[in-house]
N, C-alpha and C. Protein backbone atom coordinates (compact mmCIF):
# COMPACT_ATOMS: atom_id res chain seq x y z
N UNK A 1 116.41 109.21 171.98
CA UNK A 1 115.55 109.50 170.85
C UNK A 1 114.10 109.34 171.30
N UNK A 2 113.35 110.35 170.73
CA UNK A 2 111.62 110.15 171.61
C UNK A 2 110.75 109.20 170.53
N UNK A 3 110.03 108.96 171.22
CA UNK A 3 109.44 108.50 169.96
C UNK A 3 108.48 108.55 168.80
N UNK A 4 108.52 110.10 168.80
CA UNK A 4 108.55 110.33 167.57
C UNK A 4 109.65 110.69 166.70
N UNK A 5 110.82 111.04 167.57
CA UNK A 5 111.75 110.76 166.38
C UNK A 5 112.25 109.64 165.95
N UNK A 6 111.69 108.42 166.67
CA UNK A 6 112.04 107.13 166.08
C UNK A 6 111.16 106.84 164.71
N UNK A 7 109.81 106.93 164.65
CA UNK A 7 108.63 107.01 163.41
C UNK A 7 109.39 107.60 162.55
N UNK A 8 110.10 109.34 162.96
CA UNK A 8 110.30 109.73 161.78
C UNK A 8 111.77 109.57 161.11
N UNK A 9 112.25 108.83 161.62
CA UNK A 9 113.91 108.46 161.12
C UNK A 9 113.15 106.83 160.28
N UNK A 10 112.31 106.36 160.62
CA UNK A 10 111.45 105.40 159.56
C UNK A 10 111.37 105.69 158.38
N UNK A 11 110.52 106.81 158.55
CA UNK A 11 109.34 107.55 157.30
C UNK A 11 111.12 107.83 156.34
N UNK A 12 112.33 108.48 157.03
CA UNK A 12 113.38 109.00 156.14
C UNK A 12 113.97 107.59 155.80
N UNK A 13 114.09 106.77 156.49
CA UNK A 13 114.57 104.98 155.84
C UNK A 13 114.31 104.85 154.74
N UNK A 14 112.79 105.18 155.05
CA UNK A 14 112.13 105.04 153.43
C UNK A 14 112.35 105.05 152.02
N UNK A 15 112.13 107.08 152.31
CA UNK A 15 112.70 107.98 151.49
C UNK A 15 114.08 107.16 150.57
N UNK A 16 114.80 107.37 151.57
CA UNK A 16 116.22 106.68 151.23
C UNK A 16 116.16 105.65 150.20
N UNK A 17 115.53 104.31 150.75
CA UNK A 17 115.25 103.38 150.42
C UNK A 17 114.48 103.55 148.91
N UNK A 18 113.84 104.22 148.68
CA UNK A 18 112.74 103.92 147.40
C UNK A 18 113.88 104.91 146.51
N UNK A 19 114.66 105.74 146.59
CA UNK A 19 115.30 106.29 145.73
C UNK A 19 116.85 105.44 145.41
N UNK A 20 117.02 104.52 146.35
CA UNK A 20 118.61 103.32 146.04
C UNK A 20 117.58 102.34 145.24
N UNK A 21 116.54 102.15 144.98
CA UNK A 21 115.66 101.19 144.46
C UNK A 21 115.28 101.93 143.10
N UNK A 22 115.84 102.90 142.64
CA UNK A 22 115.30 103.96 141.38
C UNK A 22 113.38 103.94 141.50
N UNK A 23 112.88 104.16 142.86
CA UNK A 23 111.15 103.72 142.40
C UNK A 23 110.74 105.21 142.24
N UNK A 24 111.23 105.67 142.35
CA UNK A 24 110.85 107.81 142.63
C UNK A 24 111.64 108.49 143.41
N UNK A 25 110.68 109.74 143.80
CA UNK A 25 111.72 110.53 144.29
C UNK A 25 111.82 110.69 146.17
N UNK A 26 112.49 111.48 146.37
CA UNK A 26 113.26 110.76 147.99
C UNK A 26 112.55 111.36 148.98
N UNK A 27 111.13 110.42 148.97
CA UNK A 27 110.00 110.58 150.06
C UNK A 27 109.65 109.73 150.51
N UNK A 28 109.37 109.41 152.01
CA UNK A 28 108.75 107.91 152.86
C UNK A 28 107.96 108.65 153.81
N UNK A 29 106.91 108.01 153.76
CA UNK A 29 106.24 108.27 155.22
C UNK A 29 105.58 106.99 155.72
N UNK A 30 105.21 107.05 156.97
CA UNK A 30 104.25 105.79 158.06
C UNK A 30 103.82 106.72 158.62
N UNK A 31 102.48 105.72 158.65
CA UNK A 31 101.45 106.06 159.68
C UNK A 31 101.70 104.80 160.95
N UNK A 32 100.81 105.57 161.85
CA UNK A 32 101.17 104.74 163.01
C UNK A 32 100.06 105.15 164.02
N UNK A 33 100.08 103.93 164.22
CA UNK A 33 98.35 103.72 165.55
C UNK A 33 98.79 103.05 166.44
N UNK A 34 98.94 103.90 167.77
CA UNK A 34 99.42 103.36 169.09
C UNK A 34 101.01 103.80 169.05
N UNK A 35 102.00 102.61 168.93
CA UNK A 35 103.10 102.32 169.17
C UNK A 35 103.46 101.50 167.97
N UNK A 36 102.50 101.46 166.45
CA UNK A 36 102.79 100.31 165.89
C UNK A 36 102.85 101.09 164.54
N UNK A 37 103.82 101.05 163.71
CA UNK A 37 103.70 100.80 162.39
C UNK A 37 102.55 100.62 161.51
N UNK A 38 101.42 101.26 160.86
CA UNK A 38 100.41 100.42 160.07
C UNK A 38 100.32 100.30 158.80
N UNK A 39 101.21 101.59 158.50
CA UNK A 39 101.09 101.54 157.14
C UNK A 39 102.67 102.72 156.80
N UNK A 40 102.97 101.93 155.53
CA UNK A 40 104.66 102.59 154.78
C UNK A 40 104.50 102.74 153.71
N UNK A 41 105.00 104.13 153.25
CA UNK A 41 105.24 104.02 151.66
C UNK A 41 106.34 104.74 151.68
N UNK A 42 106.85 104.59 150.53
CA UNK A 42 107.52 105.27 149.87
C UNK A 42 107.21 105.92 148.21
N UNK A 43 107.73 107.06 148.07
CA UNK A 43 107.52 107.62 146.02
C UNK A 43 107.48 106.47 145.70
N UNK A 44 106.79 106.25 144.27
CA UNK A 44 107.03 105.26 143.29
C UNK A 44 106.70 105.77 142.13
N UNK A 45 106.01 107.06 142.09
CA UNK A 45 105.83 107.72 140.89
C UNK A 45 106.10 107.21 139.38
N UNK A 46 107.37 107.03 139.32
CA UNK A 46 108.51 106.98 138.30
C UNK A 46 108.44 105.42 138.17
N UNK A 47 108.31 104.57 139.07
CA UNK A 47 108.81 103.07 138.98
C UNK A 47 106.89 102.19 138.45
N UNK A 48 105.76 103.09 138.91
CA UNK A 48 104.97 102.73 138.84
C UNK A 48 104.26 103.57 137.52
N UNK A 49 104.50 104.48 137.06
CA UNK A 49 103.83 105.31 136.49
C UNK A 49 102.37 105.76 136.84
N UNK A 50 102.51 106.35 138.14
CA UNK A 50 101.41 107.10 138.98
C UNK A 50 101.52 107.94 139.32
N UNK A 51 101.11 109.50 138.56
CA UNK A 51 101.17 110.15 138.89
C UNK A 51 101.17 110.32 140.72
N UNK A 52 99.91 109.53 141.46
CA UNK A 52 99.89 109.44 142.29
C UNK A 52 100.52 109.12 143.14
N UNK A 53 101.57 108.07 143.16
CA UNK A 53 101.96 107.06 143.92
C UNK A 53 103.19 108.15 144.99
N UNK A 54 103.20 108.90 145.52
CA UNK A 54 103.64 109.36 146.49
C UNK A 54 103.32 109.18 147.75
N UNK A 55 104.44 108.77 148.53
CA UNK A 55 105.13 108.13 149.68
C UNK A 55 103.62 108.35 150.68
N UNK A 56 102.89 109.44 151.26
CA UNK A 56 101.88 109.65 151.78
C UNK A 56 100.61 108.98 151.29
N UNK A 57 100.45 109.21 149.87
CA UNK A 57 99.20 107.57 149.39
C UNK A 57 99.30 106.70 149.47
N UNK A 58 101.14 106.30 148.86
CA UNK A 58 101.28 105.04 149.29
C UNK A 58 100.63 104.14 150.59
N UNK A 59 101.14 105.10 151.61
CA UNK A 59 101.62 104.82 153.21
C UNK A 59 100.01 104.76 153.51
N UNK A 60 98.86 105.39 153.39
CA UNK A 60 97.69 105.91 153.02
C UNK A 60 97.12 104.41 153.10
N UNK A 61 97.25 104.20 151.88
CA UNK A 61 96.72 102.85 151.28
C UNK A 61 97.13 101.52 152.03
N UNK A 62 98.13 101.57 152.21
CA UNK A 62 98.86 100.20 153.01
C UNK A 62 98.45 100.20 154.35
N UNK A 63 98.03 101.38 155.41
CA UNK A 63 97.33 101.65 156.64
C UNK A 63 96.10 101.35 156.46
N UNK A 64 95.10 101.82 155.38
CA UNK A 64 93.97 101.55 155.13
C UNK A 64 93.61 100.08 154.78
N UNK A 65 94.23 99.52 154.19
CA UNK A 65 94.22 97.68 153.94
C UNK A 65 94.42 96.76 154.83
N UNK A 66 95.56 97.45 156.00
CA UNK A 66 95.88 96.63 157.13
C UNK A 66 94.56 96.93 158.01
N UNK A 67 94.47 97.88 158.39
CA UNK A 67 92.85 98.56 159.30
C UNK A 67 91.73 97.81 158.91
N UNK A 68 91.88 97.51 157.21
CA UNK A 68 90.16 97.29 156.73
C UNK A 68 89.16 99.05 157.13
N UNK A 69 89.88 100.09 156.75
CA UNK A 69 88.97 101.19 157.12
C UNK A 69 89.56 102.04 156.48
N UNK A 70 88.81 103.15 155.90
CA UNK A 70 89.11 104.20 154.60
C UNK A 70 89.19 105.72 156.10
N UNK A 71 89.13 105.85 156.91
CA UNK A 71 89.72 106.41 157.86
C UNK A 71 90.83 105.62 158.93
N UNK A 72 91.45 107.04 159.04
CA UNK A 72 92.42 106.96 160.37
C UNK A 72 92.44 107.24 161.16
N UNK A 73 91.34 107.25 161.78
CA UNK A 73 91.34 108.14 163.50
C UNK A 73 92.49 107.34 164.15
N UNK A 74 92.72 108.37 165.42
CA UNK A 74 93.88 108.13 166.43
C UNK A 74 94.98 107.11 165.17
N UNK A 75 95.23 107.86 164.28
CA UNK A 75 96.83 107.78 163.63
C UNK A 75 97.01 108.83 163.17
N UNK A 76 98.64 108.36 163.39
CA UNK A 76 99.60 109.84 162.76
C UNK A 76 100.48 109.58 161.53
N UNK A 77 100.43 110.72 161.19
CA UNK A 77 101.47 110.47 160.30
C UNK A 77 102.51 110.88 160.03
N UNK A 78 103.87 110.03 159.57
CA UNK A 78 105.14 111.11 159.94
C UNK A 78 105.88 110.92 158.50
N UNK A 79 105.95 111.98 157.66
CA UNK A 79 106.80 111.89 156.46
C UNK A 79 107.79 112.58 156.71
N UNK A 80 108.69 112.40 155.46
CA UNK A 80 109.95 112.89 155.58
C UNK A 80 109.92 114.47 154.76
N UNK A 81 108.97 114.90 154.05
CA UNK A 81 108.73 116.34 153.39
C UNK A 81 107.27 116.80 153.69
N UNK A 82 107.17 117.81 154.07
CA UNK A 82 106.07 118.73 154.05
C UNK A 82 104.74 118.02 152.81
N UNK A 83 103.67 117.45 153.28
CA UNK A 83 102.54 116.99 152.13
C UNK A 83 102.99 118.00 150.73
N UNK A 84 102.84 117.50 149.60
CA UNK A 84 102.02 118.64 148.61
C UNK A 84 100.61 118.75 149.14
N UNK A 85 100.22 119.40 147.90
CA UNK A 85 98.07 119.64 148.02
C UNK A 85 97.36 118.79 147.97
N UNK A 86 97.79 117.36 146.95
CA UNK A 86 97.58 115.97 146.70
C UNK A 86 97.68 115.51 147.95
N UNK A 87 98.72 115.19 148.92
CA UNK A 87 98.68 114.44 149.60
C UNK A 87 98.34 114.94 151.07
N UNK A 88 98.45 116.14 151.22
CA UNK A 88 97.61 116.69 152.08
C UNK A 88 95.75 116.48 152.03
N UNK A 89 95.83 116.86 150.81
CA UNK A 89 94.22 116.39 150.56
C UNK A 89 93.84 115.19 151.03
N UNK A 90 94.07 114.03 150.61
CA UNK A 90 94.30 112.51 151.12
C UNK A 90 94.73 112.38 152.55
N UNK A 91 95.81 113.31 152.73
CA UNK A 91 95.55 113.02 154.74
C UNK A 91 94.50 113.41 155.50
N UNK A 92 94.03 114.71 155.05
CA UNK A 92 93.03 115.61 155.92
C UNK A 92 91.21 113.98 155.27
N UNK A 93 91.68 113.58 154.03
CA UNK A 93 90.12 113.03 154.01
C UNK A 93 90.04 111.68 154.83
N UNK A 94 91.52 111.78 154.97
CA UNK A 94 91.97 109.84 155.98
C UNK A 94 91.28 110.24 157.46
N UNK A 95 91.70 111.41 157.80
CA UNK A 95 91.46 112.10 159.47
C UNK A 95 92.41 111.52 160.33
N UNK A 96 93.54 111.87 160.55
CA UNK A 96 94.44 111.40 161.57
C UNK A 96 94.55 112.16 162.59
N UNK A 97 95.51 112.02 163.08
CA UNK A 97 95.24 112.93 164.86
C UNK A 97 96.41 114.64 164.46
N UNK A 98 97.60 113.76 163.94
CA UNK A 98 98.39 114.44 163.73
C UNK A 98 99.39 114.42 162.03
N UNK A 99 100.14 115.36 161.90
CA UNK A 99 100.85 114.64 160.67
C UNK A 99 102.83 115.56 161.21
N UNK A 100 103.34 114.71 161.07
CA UNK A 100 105.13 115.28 161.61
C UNK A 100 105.74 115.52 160.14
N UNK A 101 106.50 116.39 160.22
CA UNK A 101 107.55 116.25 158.61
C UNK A 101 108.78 116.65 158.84
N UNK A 102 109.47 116.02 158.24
CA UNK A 102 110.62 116.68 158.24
C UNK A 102 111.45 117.35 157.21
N UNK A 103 111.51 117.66 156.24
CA UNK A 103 111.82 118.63 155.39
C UNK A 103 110.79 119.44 154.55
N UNK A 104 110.80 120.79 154.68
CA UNK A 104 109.76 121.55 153.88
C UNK A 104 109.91 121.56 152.97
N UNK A 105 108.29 122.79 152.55
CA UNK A 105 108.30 122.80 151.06
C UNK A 105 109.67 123.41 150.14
N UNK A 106 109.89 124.27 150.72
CA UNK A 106 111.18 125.12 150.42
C UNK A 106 112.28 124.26 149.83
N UNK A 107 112.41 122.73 150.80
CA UNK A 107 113.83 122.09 150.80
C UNK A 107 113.31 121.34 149.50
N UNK A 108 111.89 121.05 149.76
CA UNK A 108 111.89 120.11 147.76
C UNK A 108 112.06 120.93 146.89
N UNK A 109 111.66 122.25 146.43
CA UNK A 109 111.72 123.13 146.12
C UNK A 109 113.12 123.08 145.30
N UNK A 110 114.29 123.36 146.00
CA UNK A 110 115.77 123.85 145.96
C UNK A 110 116.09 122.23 145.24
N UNK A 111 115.33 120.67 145.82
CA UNK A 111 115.62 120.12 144.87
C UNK A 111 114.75 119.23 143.47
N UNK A 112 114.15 120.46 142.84
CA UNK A 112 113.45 119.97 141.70
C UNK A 112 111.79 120.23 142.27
N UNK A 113 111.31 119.75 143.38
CA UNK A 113 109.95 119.73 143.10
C UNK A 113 109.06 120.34 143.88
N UNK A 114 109.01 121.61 143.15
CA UNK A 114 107.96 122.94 143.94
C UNK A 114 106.58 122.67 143.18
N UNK A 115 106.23 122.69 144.16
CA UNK A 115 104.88 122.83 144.14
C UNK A 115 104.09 123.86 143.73
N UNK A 116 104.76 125.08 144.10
CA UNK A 116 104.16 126.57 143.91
C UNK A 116 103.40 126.81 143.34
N UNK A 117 103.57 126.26 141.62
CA UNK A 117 102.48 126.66 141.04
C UNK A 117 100.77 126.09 141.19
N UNK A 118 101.30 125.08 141.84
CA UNK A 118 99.94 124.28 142.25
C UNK A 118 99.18 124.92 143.35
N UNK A 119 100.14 125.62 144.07
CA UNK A 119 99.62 126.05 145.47
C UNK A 119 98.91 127.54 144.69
N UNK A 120 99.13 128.03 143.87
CA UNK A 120 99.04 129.53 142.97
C UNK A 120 97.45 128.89 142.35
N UNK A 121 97.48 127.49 141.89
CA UNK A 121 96.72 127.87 141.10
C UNK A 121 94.69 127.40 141.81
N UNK A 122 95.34 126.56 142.98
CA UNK A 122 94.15 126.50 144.14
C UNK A 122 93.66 127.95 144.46
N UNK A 123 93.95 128.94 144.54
CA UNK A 123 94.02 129.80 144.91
C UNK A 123 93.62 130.60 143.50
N UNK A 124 93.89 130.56 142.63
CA UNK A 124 92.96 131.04 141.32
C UNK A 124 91.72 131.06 140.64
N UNK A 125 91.01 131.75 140.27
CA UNK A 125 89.77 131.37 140.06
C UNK A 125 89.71 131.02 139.03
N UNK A 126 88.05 129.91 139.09
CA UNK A 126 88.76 128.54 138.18
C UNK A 126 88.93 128.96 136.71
N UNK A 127 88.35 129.81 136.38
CA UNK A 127 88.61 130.75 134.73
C UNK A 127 89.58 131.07 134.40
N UNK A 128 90.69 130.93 135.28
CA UNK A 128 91.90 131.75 135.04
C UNK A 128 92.96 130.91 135.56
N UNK A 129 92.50 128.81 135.39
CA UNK A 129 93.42 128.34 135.76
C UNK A 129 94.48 128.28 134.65
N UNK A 130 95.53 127.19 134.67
CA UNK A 130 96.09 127.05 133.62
C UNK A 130 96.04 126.07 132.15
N UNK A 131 95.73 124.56 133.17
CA UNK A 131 94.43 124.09 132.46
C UNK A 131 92.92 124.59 132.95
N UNK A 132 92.79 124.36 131.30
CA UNK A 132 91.29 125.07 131.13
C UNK A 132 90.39 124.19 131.86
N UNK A 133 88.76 124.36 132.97
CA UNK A 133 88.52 123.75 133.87
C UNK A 133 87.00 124.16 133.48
N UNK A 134 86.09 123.03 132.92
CA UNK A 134 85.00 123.53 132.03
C UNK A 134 83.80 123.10 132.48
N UNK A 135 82.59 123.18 132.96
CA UNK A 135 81.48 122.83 133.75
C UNK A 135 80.83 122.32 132.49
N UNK A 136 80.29 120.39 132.75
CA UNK A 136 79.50 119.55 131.34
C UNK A 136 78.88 118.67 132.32
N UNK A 137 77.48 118.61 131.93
CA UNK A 137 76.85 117.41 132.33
C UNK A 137 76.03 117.89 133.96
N UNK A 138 76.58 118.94 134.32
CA UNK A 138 75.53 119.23 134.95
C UNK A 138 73.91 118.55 135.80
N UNK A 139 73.68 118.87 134.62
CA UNK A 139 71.84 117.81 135.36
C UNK A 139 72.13 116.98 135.43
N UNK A 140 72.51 115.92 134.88
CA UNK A 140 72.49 114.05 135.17
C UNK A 140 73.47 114.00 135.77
N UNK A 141 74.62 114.72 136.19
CA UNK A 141 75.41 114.52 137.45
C UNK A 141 74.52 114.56 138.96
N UNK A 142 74.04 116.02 138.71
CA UNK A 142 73.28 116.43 139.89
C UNK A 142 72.09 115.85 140.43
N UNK A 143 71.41 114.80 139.11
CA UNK A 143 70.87 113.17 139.21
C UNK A 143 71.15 112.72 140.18
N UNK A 144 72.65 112.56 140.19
CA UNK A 144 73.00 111.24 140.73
C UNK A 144 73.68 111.78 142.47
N UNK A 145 73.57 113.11 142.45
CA UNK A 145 74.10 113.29 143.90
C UNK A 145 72.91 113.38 144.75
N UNK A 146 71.40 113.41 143.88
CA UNK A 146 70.23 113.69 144.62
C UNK A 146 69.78 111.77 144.69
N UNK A 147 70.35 110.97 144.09
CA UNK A 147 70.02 109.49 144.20
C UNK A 147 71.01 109.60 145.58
N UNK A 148 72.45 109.71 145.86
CA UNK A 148 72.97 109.79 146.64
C UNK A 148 72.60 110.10 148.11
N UNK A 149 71.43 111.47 147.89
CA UNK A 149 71.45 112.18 148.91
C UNK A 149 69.66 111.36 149.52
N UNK A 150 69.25 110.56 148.74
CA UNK A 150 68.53 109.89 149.36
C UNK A 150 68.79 108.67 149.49
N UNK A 151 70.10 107.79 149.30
CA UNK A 151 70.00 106.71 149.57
C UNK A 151 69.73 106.21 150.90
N UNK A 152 69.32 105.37 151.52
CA UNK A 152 68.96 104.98 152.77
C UNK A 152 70.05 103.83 153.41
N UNK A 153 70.53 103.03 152.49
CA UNK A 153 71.61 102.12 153.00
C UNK A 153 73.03 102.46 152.60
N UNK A 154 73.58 104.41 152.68
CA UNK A 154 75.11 104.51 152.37
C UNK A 154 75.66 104.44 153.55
N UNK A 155 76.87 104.24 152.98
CA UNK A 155 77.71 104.49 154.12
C UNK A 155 78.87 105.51 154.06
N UNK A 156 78.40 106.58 154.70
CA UNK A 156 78.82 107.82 155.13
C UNK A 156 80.23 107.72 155.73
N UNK A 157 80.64 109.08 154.69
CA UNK A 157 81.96 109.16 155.33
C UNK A 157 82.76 110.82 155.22
């Protein structure tokens, strides 16, 4: 077994694991820096009531706490399903080196959870999403990205 298929028979432990535990649905992933484990999740969606709480934020969050750092350079990540858009989004803003999966979108798909329409509606213009998506507040937002864009002590990321 190489070792990355050792990470990713982990990331499916997981999976396994958080669905014999009723916490959500049957997704695990780890990240991993070097040779080491840094961070695990599994779904909890359902057990936590988060929308969010999928196995990749999870895993996300628990790497990021152990690190002390809201990036991941030189880590990977290995789940057991293809990201959605959510959690793809959240990997690409972590920055890892790589990301492994092992079942696609297709295979969640066939059981219960396609994405499709989400992927349809990124791809829509925003007038014609499905929820309605409405531009308010404008100036005193744009306030605060020009306080932003001169602060002198941020920290950039």
């Amino acid at each position: 077994m190489t070792r990355e298929e050792k990470f990713m028979m982990e990331a499916i432990a997981l999976s396994k694991h958080g669905i014999e535990q009723n916490q959500g649905g049957p997704f695990g992933c780890v990240i991993v820096k070097g040779n080491e484990i840094v961070g695990r999740g599994n779904n909890r969606v359902t057990s936590t009531n988060d929308p969010t709480a999928h196995a990749e934020v999870v895993a996300i969050r628990d790497a990021c706490a152990l690190l002390g750092t809201f990036q991941l350079d030189d880590c990977e990540v290995y789940t057991s399903c293809e990201p959605c858009p959510m959690c793809l989004g959240a990997i690409y803003w972590a920055r890892p080196k790589v990301i492994y999966f092992a079942n696609d979108r297709e295979d969640a798909a066939d059981i219960g959870f396609d994405d499709s329409m989400i992927y349809d509606e990124m791809k829509a213009d925003i007038d014609n999403r499905k929820i309605p998506i409405i531009k308010l507040g404008h100036e005193a937002a744009l306030k605060v990205f020009e306080d932003w864009k001169n602060k002198t002590d941020k920290t950039e990321y």
